[in-house]
C-alpha atoms as a PDB file:
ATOM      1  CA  UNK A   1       0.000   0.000   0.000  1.00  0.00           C
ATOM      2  CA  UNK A   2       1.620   3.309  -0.670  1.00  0.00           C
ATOM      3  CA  UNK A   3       2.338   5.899   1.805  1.00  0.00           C
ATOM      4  CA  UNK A   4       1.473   8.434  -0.638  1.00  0.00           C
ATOM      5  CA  UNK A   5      -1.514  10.911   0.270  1.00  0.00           C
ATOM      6  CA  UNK A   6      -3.409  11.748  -2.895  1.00  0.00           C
ATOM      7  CA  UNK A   7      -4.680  15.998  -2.638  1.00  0.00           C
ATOM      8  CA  UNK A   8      -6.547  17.767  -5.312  1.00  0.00           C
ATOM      9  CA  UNK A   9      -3.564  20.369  -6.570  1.00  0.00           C
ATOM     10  CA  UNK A  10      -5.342  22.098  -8.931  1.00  0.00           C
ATOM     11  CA  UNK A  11      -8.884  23.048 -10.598  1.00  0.00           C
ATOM     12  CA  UNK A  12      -9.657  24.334 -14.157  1.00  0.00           C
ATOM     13  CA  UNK A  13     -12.530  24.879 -16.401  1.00  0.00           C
ATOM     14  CA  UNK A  14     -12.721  25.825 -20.214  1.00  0.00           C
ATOM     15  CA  UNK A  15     -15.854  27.802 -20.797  1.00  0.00           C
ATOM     16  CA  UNK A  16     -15.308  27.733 -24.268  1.00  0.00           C
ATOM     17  CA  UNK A  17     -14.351  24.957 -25.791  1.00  0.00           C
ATOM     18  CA  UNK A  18     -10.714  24.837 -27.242  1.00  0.00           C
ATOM     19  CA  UNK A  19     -10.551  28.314 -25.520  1.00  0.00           C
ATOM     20  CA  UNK A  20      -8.061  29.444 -22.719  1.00  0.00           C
ATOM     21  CA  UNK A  21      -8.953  27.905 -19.289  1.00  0.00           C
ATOM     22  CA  UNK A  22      -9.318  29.303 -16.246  1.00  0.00           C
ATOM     23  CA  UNK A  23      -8.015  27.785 -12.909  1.00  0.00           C
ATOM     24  CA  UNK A  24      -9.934  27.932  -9.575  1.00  0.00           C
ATOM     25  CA  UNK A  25      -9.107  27.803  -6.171  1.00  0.00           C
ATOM     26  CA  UNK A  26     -12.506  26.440  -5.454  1.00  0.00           C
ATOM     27  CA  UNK A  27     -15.871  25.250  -7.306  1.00  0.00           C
ATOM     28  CA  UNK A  28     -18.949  23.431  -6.944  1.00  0.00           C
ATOM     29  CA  UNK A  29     -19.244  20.162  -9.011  1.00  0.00           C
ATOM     30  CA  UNK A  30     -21.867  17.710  -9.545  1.00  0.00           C
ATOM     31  CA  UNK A  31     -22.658  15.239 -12.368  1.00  0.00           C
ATOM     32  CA  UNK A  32     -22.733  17.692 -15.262  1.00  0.00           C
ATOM     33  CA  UNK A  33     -18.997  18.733 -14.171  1.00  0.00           C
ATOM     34  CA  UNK A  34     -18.160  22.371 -12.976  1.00  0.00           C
ATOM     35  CA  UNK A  35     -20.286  25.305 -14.076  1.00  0.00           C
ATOM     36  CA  UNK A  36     -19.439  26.813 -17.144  1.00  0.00           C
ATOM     37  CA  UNK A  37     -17.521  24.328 -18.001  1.00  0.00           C
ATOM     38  CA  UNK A  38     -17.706  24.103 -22.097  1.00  0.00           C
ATOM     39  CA  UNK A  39     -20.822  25.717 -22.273  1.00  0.00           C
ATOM     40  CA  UNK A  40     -19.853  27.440 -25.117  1.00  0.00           C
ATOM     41  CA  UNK A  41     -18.303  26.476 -28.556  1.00  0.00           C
ATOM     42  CA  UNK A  42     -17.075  27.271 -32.113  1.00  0.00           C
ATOM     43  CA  UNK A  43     -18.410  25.673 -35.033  1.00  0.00           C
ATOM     44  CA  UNK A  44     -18.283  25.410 -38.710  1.00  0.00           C
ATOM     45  CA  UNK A  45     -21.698  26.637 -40.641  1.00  0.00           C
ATOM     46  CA  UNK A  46     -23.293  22.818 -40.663  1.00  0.00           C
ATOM     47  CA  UNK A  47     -23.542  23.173 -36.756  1.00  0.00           C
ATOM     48  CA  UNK A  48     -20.175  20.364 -36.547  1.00  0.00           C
ATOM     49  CA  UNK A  49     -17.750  21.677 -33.381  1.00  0.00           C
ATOM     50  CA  UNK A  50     -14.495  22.752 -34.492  1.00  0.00           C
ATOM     51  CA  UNK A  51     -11.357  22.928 -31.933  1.00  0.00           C
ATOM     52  CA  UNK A  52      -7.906  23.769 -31.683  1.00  0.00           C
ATOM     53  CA  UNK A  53      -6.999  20.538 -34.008  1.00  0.00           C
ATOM     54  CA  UNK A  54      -7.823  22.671 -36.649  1.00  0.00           C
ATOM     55  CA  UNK A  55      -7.629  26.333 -35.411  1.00  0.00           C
ATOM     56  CA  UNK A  56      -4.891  26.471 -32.706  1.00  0.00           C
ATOM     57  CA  UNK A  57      -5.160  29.793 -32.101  1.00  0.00           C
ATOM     58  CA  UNK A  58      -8.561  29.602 -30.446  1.00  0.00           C
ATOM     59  CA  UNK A  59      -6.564  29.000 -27.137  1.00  0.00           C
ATOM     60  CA  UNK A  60      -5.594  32.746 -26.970  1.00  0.00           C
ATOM     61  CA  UNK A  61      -8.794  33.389 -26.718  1.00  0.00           C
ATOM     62  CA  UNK A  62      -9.968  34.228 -23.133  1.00  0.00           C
ATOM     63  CA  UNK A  63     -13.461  33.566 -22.340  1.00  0.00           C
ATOM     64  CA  UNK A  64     -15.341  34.857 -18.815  1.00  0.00           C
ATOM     65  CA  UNK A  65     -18.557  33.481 -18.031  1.00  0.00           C
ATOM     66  CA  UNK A  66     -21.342  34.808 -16.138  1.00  0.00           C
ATOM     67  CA  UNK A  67     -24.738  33.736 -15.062  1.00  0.00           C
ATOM     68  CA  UNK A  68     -25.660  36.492 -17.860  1.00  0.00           C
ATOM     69  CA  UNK A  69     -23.097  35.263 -20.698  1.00  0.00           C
ATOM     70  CA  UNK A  70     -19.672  34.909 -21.470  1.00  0.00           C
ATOM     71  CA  UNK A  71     -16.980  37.710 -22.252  1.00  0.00           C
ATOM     72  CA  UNK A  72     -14.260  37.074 -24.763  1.00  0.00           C
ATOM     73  CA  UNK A  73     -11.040  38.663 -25.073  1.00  0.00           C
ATOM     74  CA  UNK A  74      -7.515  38.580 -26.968  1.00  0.00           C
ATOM     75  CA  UNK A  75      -4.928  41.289 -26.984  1.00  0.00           C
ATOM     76  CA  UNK A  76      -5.806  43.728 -30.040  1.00  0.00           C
ATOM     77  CA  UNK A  77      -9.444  42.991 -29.937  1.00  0.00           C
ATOM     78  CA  UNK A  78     -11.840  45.106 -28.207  1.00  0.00           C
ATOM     79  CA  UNK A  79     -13.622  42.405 -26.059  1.00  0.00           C
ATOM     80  CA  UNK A  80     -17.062  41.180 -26.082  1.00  0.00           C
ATOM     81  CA  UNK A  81     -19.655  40.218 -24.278  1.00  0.00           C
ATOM     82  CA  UNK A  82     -21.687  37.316 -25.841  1.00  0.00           C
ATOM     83  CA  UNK A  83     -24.982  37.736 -23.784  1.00  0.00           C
ATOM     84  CA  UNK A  84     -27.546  34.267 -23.199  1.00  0.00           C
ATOM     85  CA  UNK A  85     -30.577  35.728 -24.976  1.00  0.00           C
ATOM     86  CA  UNK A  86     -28.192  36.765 -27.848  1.00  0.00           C
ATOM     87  CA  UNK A  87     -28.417  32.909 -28.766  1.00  0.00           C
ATOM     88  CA  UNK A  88     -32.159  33.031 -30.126  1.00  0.00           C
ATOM     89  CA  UNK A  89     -32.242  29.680 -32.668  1.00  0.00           C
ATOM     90  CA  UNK A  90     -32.045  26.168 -31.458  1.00  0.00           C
ATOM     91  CA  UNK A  91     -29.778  24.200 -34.170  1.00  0.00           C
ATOM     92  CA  UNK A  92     -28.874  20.769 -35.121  1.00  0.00           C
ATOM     93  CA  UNK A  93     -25.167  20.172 -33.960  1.00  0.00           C
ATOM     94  CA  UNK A  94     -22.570  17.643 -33.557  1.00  0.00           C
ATOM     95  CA  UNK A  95     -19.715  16.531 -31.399  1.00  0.00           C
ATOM     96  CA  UNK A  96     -17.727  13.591 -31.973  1.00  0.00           C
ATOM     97  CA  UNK A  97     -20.514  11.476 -33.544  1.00  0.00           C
ATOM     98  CA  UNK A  98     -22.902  12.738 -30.620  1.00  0.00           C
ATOM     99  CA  UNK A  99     -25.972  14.991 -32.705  1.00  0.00           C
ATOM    100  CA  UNK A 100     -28.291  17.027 -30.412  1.00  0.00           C
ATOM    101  CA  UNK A 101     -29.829  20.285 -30.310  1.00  0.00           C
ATOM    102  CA  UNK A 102     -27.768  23.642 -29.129  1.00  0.00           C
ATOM    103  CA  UNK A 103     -28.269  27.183 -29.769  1.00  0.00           C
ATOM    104  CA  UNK A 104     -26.839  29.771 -32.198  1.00  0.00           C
ATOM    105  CA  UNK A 105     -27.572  33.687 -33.597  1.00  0.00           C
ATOM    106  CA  UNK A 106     -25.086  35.453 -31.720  1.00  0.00           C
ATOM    107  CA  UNK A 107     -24.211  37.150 -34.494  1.00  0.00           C
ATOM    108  CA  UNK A 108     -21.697  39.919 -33.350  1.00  0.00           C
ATOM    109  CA  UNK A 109     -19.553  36.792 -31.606  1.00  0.00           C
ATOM    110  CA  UNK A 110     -19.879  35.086 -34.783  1.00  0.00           C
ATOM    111  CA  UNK A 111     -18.274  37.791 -36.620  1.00  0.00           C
ATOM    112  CA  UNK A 112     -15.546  38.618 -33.432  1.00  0.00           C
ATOM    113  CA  UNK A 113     -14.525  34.961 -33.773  1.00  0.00           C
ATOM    114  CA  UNK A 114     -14.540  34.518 -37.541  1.00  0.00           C
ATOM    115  CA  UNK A 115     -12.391  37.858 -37.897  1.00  0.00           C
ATOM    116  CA  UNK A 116      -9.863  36.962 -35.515  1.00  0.00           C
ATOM    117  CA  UNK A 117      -9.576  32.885 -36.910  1.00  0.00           C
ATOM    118  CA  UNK A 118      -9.945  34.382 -40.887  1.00  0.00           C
ATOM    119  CA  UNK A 119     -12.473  31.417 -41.275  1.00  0.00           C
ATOM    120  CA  UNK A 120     -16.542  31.609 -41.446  1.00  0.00           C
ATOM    121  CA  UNK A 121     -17.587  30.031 -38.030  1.00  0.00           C
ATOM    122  CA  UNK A 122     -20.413  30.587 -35.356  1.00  0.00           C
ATOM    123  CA  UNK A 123     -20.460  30.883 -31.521  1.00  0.00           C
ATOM    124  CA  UNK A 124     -22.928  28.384 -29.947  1.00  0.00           C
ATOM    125  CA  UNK A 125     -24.593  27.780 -26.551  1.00  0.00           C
ATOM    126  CA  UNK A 126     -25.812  24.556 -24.693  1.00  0.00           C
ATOM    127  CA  UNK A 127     -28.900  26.435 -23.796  1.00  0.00           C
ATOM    128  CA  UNK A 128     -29.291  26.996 -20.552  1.00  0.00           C
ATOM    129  CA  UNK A 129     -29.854  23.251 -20.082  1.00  0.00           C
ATOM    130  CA  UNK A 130     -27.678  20.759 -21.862  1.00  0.00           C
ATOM    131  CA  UNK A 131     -29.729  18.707 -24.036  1.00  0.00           C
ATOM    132  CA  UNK A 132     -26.432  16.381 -24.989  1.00  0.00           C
ATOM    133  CA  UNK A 133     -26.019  12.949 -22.344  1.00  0.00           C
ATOM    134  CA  UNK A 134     -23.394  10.844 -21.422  1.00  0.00           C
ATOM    135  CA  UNK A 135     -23.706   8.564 -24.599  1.00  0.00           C
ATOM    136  CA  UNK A 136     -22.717   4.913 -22.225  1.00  0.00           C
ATOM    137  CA  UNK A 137     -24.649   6.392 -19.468  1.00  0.00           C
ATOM    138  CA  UNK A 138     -27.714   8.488 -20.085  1.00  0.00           C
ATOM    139  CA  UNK A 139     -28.349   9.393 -16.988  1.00  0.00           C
ATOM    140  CA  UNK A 140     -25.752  11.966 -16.896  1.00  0.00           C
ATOM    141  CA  UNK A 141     -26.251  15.099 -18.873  1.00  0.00           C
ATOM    142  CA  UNK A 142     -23.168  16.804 -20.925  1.00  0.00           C
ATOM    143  CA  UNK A 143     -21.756  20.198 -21.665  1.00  0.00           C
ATOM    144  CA  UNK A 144     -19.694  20.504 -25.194  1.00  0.00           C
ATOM    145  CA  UNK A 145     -16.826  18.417 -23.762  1.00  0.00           C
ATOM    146  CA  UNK A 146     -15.647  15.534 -25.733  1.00  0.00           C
ATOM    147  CA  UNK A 147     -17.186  13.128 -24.165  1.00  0.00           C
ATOM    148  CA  UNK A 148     -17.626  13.027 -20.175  1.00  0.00           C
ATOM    149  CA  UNK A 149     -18.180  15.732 -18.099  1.00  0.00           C
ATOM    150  CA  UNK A 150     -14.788  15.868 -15.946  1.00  0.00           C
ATOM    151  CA  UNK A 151     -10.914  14.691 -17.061  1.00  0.00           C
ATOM    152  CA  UNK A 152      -8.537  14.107 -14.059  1.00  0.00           C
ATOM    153  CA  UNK A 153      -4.683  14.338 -14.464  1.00  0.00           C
ATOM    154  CA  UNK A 154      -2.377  13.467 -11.920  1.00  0.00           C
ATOM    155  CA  UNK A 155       0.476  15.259 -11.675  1.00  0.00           C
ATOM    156  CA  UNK A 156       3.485  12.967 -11.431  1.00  0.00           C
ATOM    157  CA  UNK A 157       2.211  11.692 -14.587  1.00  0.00           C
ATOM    158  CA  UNK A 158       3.194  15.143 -16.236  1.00  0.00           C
ATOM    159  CA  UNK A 159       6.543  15.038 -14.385  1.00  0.00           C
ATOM    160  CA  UNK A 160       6.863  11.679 -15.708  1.00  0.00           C
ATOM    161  CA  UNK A 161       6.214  12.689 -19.307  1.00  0.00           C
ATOM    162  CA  UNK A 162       8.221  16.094 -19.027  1.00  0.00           C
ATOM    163  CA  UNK A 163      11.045  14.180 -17.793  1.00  0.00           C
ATOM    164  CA  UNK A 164      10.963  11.828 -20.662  1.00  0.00           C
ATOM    165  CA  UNK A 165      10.478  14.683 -23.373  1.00  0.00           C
ATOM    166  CA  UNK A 166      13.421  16.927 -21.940  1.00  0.00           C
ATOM    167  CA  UNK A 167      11.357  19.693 -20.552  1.00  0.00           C
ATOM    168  CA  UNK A 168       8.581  20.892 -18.347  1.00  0.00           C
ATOM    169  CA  UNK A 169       5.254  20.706 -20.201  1.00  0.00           C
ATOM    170  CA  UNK A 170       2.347  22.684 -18.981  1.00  0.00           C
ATOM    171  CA  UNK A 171      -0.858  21.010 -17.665  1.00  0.00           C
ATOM    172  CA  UNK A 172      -2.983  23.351 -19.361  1.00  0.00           C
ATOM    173  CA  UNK A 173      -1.823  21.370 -22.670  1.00  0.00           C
ATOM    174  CA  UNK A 174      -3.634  18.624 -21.493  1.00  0.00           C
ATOM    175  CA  UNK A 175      -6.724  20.579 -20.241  1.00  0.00           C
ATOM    176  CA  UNK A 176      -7.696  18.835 -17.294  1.00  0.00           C
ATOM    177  CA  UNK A 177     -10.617  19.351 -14.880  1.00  0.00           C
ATOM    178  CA  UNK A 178      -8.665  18.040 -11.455  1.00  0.00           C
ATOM    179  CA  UNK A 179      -5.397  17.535 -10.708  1.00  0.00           C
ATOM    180  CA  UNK A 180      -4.260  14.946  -8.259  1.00  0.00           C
ATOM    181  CA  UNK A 181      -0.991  15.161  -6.522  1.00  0.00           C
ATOM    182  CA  UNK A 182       0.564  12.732  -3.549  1.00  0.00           C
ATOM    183  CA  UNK A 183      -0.159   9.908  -5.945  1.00  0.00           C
ATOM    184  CA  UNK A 184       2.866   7.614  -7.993  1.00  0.00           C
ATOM    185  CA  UNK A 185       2.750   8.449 -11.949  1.00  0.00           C
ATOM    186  CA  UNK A 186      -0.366   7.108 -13.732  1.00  0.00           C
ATOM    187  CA  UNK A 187      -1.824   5.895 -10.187  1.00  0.00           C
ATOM    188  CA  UNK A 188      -5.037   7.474 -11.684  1.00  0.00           C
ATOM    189  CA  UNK A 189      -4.956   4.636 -14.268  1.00  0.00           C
ATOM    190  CA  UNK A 190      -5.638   2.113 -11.778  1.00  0.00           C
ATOM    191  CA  UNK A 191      -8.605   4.047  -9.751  1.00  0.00           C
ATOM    192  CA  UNK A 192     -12.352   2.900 -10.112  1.00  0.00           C
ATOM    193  CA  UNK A 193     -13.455   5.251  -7.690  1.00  0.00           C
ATOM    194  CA  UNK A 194     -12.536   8.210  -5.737  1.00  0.00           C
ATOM    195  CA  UNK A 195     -13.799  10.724  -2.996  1.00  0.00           C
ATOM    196  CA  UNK A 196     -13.106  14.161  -2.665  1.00  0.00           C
ATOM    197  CA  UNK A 197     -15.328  16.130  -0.066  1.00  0.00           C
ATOM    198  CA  UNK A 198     -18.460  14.851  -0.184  1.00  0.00           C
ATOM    199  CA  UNK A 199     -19.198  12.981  -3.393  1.00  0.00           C
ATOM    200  CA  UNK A 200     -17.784   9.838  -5.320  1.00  0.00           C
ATOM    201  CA  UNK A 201     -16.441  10.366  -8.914  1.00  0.00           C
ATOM    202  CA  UNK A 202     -16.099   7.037 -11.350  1.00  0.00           C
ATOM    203  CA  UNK A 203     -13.817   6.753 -13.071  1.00  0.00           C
ATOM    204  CA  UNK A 204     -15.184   6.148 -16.324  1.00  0.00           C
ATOM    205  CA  UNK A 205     -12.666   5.452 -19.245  1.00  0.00           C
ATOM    206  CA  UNK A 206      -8.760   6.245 -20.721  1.00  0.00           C
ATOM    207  CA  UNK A 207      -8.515   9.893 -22.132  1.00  0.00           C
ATOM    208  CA  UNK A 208      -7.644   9.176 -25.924  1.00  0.00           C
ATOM    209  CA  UNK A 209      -5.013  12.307 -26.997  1.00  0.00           C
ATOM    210  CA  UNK A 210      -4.255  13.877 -29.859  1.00  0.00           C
ATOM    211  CA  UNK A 211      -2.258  16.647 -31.833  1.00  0.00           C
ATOM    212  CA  UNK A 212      -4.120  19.246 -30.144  1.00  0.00           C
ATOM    213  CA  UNK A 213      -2.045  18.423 -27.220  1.00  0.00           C
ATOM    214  CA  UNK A 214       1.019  19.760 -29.611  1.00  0.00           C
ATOM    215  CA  UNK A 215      -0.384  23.319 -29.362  1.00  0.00           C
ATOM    216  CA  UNK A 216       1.600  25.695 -27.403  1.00  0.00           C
ATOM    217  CA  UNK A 217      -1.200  26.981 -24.340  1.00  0.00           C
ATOM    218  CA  UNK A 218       1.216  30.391 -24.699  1.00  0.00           C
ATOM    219  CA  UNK A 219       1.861  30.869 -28.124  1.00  0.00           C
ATOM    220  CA  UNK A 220      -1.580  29.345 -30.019  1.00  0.00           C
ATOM    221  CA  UNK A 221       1.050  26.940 -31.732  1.00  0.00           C
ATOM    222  CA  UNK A 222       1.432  23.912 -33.178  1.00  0.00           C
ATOM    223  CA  UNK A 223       4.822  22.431 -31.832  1.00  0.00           C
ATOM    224  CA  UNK A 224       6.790  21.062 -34.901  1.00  0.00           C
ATOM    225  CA  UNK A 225       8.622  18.357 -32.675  1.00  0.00           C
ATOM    226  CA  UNK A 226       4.892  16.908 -32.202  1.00  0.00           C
ATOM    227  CA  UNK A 227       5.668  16.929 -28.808  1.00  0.00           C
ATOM    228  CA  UNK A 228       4.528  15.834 -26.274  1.00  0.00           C
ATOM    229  CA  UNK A 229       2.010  13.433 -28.401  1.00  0.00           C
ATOM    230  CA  UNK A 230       5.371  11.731 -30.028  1.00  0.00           C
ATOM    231  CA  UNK A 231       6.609  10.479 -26.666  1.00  0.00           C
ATOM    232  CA  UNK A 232       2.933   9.650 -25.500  1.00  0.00           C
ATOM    233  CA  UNK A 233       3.100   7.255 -28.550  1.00  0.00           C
ATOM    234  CA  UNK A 234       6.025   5.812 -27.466  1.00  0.00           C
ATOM    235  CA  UNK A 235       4.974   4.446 -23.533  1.00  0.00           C
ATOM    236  CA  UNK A 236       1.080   5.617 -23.455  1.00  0.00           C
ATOM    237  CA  UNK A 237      -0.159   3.498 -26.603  1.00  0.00           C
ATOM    238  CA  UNK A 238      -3.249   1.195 -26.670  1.00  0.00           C
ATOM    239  CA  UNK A 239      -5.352  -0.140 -29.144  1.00  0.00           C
ATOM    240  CA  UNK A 240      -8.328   2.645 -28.064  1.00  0.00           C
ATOM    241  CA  UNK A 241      -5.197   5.211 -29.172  1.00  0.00           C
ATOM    242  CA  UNK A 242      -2.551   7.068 -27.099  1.00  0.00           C
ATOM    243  CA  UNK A 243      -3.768   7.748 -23.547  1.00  0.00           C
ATOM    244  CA  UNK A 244      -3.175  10.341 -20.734  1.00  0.00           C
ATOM    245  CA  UNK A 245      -5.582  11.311 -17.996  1.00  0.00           C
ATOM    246  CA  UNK A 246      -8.682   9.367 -16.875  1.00  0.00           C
ATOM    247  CA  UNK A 247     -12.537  10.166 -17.643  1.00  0.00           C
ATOM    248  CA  UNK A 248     -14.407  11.208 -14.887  1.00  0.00           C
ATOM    249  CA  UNK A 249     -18.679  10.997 -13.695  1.00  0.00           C
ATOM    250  CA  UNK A 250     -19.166  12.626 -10.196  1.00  0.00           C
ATOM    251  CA  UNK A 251     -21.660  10.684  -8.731  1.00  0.00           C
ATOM    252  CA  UNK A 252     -23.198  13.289  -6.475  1.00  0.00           C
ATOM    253  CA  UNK A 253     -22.519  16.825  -5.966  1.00  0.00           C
ATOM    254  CA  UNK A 254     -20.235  18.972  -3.832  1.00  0.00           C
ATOM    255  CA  UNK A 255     -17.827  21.854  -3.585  1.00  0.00           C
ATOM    256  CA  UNK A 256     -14.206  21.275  -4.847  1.00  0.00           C
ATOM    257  CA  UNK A 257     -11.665  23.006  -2.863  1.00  0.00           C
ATOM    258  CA  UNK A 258      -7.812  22.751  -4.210  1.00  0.00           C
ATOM    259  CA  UNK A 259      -5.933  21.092  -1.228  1.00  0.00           C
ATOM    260  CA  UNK A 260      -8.837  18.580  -0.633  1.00  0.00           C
ATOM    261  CA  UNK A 261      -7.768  14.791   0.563  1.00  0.00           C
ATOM    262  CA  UNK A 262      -8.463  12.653  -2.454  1.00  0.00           C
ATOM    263  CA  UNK A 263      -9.548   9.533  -0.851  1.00  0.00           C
ATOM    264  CA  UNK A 264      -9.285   5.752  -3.362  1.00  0.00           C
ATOM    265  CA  UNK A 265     -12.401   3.772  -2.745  1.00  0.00           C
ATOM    266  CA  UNK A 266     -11.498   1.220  -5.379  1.00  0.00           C
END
C-alpha cells in the first residue's frame, strides 16, 4: 500500500471549448462537471464543433462566463460580451458522432470569432440546459466536452512525461478538470473510484489524446517536434489510441476546494 496521500492540486474549467482555461481555487461540481464548463463552442456553418486541431489559435482566446453570458477577449481585440438571450435559434449540432440540439444567432460573436480565426464560423450555446447525455450512461447530462463531463490528471504523470520529453510541459496542454498530486505516476490509471469532499467520482474510461495536445497553451502553436504526443506514442499506446488522464462521472454533488484529501475507494 503506498504511503502516498493523494490531494486535489489544482482546478480548471474551459468555458469555451478549445478556448483558454481558467483555474480555480474552489468550485462546486456535480454530475454535469463544474459550471461553465464548455458551455460554449465554435463551429463550422453545418452546426459540426471545431477545436484547436484545426484552429490552434482559439486557445488565446480568453473567455469569462457569467450567469448572464460569457466575455471574450484577446490582446488587439476590443472584447465582447456574448450575452444568453443573444443565442435566439435552437440548431442541429454535432460533437464527436454525438448529434443534439444547441443554440446559435449570436451574431456579433460570430463575426468577433470569424475575424480573428480568418475562417466563417459561429459561436454556440448549450442552452441553458444541456440537451447532450453521457452517450454509455444516459443518466448523466453533458456540456460541449468531448465526451464526459470531468478529465482528471495526476500530476506525477506530467513530471513523468516532461522528464521523458526533456522539458517541463504545462498542464494546461492537457486541459484537465482536477489535478491529483501525492499519488505515484499514472496511479489514476488504476482508480475505479474516488472521494473528494463529499461525493464519489467514477472513473469512467482512458482519455484518448491527440495533436491538439502539440499546441503551445502560450503561443496558439502547433509544436513542430509533435511533442509531447510523439513520446505519448512511445509508452502511453493502446489499441483505443494514445492515452493520458482518466474520464471522470461525479456521482453526487459537492464543492471542490484545491488542497482537498483525495480519498481511493477502489
Amino acid at each position: 500500500m503506498s504511503a502516498l496521500q493523494p490531494v486535489l492540486s489544482a482546478l480548471y474549467r474551459y468555458p469555451v471549448k478549445s478556448m483558454r482555461g481558467q483555474s480555480l481555487t474552489a468550485s462546486p461540481v456535480g454530475p454535469l462537471g463544474l459550471p461553465f464548463d464548455r458551455m460554449w463552442m465554435v463551429a463550422d456553418p453545418s452546426g459540426r464543433f471545431v477545436t484547436g486541431r484545426e484552429y490552434p489559435e482559439l486557445v488565446l482566446i480568453d473567455a469569462i462566463p457569467t450567469d448572464r453570458g460569457v466575455t471574450l477577449s484577446t490582446p488587439g481585440r476590443p472584447e465582447l460580451f456574448v450575452p444568453n438571450e443573444a443565442f435566439s435559434r435552437p440548431i442541429p449540432v454535432t460533437v464527436w458522432g454525438d448529434s443534439f440540439s444547441a443554440w446559435e444567432g449570436a451574431t456579433e460573436a460570430d463575426d468577433w470569432i470569424s475575424d480573428y480565426i480568418g475562417a466563417r464560423l459561429s459561436f454556440l450555446w448549450t442552452g441553458a440546459e444541456t440537451a447532450r447525455r453521457v452517450r454509455v450512461d444516459p443518466a448523466v447530462p453533458l456540456s460541449f466536452a468531448d465526451g464526459y463531463p470531468l478529465l482528471i490528471i495526476g500530476q506525477a504523470s506530467l513530471d513523468d512525461l516532461s522528464a521523458r520529453v526533456g522539458r517541463p510541459l504545462a498542464m494546461e496542454r492537457f486541459r484537465p478538470n482536477l489535478v491529483v498530486s501525492g499519488a505515484e505516476a499514472f496511479a489514476e490509471d488504476g482508480w475505479t473510484r474516488i472521494r473528494i469532499g463529499e461525493s464519489s467520482f467514477r472513473i469512467a474510461k482512458p482519455c484518448e489524446r491527440c495533436v491538439f495536445t502539440t499546441v503551445d497553451p502560450d503561443t496558439g502553436r502547433k509544436g513542430l517536434d509533435q511533442e509531447p504526443l510523439r513520446t505519448l506514442a512511445k509508452y502511453r499506446k493502446t489499441p483505443a489510441g494514445v492515452i493520458f488522464g482518466q474520464n471522470v462521472i461525479a456521482e453526487g454533488a459537492t464543492e471542490l476546494v484545491v488542497g482537498m484529501a483525495v480519498e481511493v475507494l477502489e
